[in-house]
PDB file of N, CA and C in Angstrom:
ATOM      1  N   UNK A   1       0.834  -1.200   0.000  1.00  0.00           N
ATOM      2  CA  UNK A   1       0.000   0.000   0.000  1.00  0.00           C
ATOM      3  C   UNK A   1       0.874   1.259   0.000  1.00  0.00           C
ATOM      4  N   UNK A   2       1.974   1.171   0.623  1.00  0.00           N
ATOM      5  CA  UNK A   2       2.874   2.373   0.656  1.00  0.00           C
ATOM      6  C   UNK A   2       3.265   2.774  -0.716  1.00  0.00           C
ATOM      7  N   UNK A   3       3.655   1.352  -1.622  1.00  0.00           N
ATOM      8  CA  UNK A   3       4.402   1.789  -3.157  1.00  0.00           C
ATOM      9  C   UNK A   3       3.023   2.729  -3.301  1.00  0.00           C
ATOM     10  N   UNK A   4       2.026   2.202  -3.769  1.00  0.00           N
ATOM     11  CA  UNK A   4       0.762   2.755  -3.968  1.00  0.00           C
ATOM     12  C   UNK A   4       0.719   4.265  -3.572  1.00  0.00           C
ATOM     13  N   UNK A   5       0.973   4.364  -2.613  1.00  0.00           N
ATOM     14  CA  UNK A   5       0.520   6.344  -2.304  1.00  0.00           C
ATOM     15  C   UNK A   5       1.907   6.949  -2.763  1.00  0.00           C
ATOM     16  N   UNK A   6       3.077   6.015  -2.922  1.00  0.00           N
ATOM     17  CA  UNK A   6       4.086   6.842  -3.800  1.00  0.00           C
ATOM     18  C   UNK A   6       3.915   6.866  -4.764  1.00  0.00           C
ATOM     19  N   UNK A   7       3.613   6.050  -5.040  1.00  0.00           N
ATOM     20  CA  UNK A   7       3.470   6.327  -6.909  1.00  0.00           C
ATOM     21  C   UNK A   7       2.395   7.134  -6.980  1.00  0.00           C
ATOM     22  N   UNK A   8       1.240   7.448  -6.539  1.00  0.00           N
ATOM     23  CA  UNK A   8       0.347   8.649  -6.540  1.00  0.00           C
ATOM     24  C   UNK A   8       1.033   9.660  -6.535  1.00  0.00           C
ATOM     25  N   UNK A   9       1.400   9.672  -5.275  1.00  0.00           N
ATOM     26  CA  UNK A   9       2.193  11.131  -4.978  1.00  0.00           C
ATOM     27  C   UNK A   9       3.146  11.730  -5.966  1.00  0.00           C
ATOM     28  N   UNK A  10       4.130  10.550  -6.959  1.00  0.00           N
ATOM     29  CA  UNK A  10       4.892  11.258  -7.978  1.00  0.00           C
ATOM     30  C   UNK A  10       3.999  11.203  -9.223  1.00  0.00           C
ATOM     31  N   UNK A  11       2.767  10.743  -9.357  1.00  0.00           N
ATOM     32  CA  UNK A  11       1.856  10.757 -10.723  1.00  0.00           C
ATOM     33  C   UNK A  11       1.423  12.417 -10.459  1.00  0.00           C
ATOM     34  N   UNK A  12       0.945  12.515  -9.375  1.00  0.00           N
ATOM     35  CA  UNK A  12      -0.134  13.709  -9.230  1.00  0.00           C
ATOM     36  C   UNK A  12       1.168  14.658  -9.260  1.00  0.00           C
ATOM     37  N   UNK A  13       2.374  15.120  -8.603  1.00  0.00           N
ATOM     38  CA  UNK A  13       2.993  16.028  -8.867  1.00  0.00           C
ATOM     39  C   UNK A  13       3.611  16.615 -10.463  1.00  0.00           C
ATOM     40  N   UNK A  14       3.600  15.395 -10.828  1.00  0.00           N
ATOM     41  CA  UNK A  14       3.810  15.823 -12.441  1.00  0.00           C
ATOM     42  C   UNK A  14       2.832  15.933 -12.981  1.00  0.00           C
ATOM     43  N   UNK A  15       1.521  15.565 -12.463  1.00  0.00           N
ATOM     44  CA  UNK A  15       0.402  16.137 -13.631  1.00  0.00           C
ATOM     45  C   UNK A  15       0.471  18.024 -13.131  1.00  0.00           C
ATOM     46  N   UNK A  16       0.326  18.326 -11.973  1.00  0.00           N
ATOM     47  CA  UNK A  16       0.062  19.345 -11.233  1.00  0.00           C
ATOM     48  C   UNK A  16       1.536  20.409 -11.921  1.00  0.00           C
ATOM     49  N   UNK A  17       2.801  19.665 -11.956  1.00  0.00           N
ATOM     50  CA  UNK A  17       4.043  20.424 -12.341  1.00  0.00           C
ATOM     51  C   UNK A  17       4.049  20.942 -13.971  1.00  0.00           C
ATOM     52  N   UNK A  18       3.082  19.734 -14.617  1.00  0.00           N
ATOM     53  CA  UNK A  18       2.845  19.829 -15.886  1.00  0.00           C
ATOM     54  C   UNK A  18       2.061  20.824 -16.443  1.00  0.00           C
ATOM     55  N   UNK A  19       0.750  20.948 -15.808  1.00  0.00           N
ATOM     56  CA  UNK A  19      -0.195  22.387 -15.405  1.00  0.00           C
ATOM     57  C   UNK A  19       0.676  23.635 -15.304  1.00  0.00           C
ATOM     58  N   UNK A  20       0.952  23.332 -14.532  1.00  0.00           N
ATOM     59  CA  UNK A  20       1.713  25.127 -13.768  1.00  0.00           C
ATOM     60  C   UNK A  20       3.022  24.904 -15.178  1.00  0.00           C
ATOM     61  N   UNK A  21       3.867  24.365 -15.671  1.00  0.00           N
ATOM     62  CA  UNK A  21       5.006  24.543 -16.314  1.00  0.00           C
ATOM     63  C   UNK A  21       3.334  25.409 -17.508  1.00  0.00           C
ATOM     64  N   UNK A  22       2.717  24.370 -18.316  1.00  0.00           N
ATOM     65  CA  UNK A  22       2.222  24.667 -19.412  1.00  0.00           C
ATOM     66  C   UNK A  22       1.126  26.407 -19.007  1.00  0.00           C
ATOM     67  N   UNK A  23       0.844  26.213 -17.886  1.00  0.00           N
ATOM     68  CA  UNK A  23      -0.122  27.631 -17.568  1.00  0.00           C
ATOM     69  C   UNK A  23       1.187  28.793 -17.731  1.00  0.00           C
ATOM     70  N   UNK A  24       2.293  28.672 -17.233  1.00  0.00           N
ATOM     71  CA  UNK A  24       2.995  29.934 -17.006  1.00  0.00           C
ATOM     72  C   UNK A  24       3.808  30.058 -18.075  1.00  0.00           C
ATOM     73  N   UNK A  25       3.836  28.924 -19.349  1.00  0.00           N
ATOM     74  CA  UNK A  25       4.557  29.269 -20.913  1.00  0.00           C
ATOM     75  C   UNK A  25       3.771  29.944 -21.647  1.00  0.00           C
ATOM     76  N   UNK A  26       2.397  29.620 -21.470  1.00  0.00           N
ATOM     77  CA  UNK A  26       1.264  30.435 -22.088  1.00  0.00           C
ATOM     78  C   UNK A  26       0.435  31.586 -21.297  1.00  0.00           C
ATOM     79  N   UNK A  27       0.982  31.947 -20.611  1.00  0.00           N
ATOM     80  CA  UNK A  27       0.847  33.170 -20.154  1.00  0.00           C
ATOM     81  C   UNK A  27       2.166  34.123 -20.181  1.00  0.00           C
ATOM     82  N   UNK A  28       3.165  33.631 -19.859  1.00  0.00           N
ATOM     83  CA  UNK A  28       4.345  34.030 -20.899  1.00  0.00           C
ATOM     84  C   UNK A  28       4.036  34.369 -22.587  1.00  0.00           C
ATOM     85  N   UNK A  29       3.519  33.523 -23.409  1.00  0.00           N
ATOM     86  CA  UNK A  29       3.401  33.731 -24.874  1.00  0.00           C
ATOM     87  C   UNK A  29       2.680  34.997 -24.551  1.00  0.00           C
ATOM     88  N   UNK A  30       1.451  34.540 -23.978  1.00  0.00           N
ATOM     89  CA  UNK A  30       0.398  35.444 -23.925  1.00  0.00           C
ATOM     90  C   UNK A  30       0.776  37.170 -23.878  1.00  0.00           C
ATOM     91  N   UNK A  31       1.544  37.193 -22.640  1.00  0.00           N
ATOM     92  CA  UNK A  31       2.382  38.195 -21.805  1.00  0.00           C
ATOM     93  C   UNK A  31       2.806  39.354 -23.358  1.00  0.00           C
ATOM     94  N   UNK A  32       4.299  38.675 -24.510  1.00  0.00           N
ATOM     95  CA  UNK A  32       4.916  38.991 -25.290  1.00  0.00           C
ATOM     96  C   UNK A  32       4.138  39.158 -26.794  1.00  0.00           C
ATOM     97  N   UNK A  33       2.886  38.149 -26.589  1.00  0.00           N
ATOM     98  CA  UNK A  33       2.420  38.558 -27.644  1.00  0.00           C
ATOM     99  C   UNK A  33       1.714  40.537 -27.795  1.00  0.00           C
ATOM    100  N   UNK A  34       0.996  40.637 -26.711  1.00  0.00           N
ATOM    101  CA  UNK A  34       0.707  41.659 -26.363  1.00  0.00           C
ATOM    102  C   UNK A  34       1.614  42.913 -26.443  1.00  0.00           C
ATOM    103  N   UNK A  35       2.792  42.749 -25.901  1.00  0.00           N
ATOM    104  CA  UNK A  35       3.848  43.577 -25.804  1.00  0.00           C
ATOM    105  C   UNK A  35       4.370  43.589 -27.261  1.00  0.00           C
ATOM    106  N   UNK A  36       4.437  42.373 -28.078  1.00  0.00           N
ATOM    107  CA  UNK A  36       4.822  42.508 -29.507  1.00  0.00           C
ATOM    108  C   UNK A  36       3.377  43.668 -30.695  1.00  0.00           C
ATOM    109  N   UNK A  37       1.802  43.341 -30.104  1.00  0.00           N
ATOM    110  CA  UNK A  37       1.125  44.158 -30.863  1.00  0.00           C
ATOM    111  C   UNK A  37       1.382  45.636 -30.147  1.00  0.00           C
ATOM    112  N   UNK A  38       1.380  45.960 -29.306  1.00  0.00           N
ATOM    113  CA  UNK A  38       1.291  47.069 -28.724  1.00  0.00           C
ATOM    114  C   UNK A  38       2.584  48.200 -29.151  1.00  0.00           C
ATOM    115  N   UNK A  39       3.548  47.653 -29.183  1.00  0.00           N
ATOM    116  CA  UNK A  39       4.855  47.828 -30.036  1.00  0.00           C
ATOM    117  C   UNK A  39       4.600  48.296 -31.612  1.00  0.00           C
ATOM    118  N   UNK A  40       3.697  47.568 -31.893  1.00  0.00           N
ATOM    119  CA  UNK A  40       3.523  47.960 -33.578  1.00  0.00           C
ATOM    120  C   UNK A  40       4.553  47.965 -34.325  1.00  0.00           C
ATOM    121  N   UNK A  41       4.809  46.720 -34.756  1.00  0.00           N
ATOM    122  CA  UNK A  41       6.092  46.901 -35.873  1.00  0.00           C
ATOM    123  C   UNK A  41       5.488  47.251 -36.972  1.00  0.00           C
ATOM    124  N   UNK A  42       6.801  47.977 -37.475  1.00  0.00           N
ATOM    125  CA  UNK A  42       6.921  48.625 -38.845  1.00  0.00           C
ATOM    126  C   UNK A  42       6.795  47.795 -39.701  1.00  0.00           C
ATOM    127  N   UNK A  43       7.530  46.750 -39.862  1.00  0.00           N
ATOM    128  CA  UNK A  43       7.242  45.332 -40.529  1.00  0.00           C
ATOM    129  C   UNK A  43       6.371  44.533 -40.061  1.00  0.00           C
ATOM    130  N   UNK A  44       5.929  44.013 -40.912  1.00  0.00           N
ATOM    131  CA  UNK A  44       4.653  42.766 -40.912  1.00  0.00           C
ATOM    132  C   UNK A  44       5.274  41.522 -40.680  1.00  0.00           C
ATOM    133  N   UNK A  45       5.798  41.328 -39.511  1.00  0.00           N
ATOM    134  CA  UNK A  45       6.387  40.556 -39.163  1.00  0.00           C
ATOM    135  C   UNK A  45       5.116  39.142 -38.727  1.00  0.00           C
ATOM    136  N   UNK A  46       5.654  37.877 -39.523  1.00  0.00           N
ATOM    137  CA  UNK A  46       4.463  36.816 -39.179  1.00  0.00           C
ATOM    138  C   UNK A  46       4.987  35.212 -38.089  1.00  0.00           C
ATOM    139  N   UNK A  47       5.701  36.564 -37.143  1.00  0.00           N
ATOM    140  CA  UNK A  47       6.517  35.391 -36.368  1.00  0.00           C
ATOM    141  C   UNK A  47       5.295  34.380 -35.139  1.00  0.00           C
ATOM    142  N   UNK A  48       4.181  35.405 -34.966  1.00  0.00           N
ATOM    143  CA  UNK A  48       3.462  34.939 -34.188  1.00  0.00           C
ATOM    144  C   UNK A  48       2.062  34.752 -34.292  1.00  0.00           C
ATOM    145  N   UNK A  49       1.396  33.463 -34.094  1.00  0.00           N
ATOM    146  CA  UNK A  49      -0.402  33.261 -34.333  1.00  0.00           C
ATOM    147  C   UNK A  49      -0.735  34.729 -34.493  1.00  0.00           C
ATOM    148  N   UNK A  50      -1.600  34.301 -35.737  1.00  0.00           N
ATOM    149  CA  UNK A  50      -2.507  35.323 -35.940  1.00  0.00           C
ATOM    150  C   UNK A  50      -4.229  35.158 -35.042  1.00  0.00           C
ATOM    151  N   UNK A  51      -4.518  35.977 -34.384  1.00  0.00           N
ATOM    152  CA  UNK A  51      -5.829  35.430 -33.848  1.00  0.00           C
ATOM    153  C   UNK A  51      -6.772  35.796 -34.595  1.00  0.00           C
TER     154      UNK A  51
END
C-alpha cells in the first residue's frame, strides 16, 4: 500500500508540475504577444499566431 501512495504522490505532482510549467509558458506567450502588438512593428512581421 505504501508503493501505492508513492506512486500517486509522484503521478499527481507531475500532472500538477505539468499544469503550472504549461499555464505559465502560455501566459508568458500570452504576456509577449501583447507587448509585440502594442509595439507595432513597422514590418509585418508573421513570427506569431494570428488570432
Amino acid at each position: 500500500m505504501l508503493f501505492f501512495d508513492i506512486l500517486l504522490g509522484i503521478v499527481s505532482t507531475a500532472i500538477v508540475g505539468a499544469i503550472t510549467i504549461a499555464v505559465l509558458w502560455f501566459s508568458v506567450y500570452i504576456a509577449l504577444d501583447i507587448i509585440s502588438r502594442l509595439k507595432k512593428y513597422k514590418k509585418d512581421d508573421d513570427w506569431r499566431i494570428k488570432f
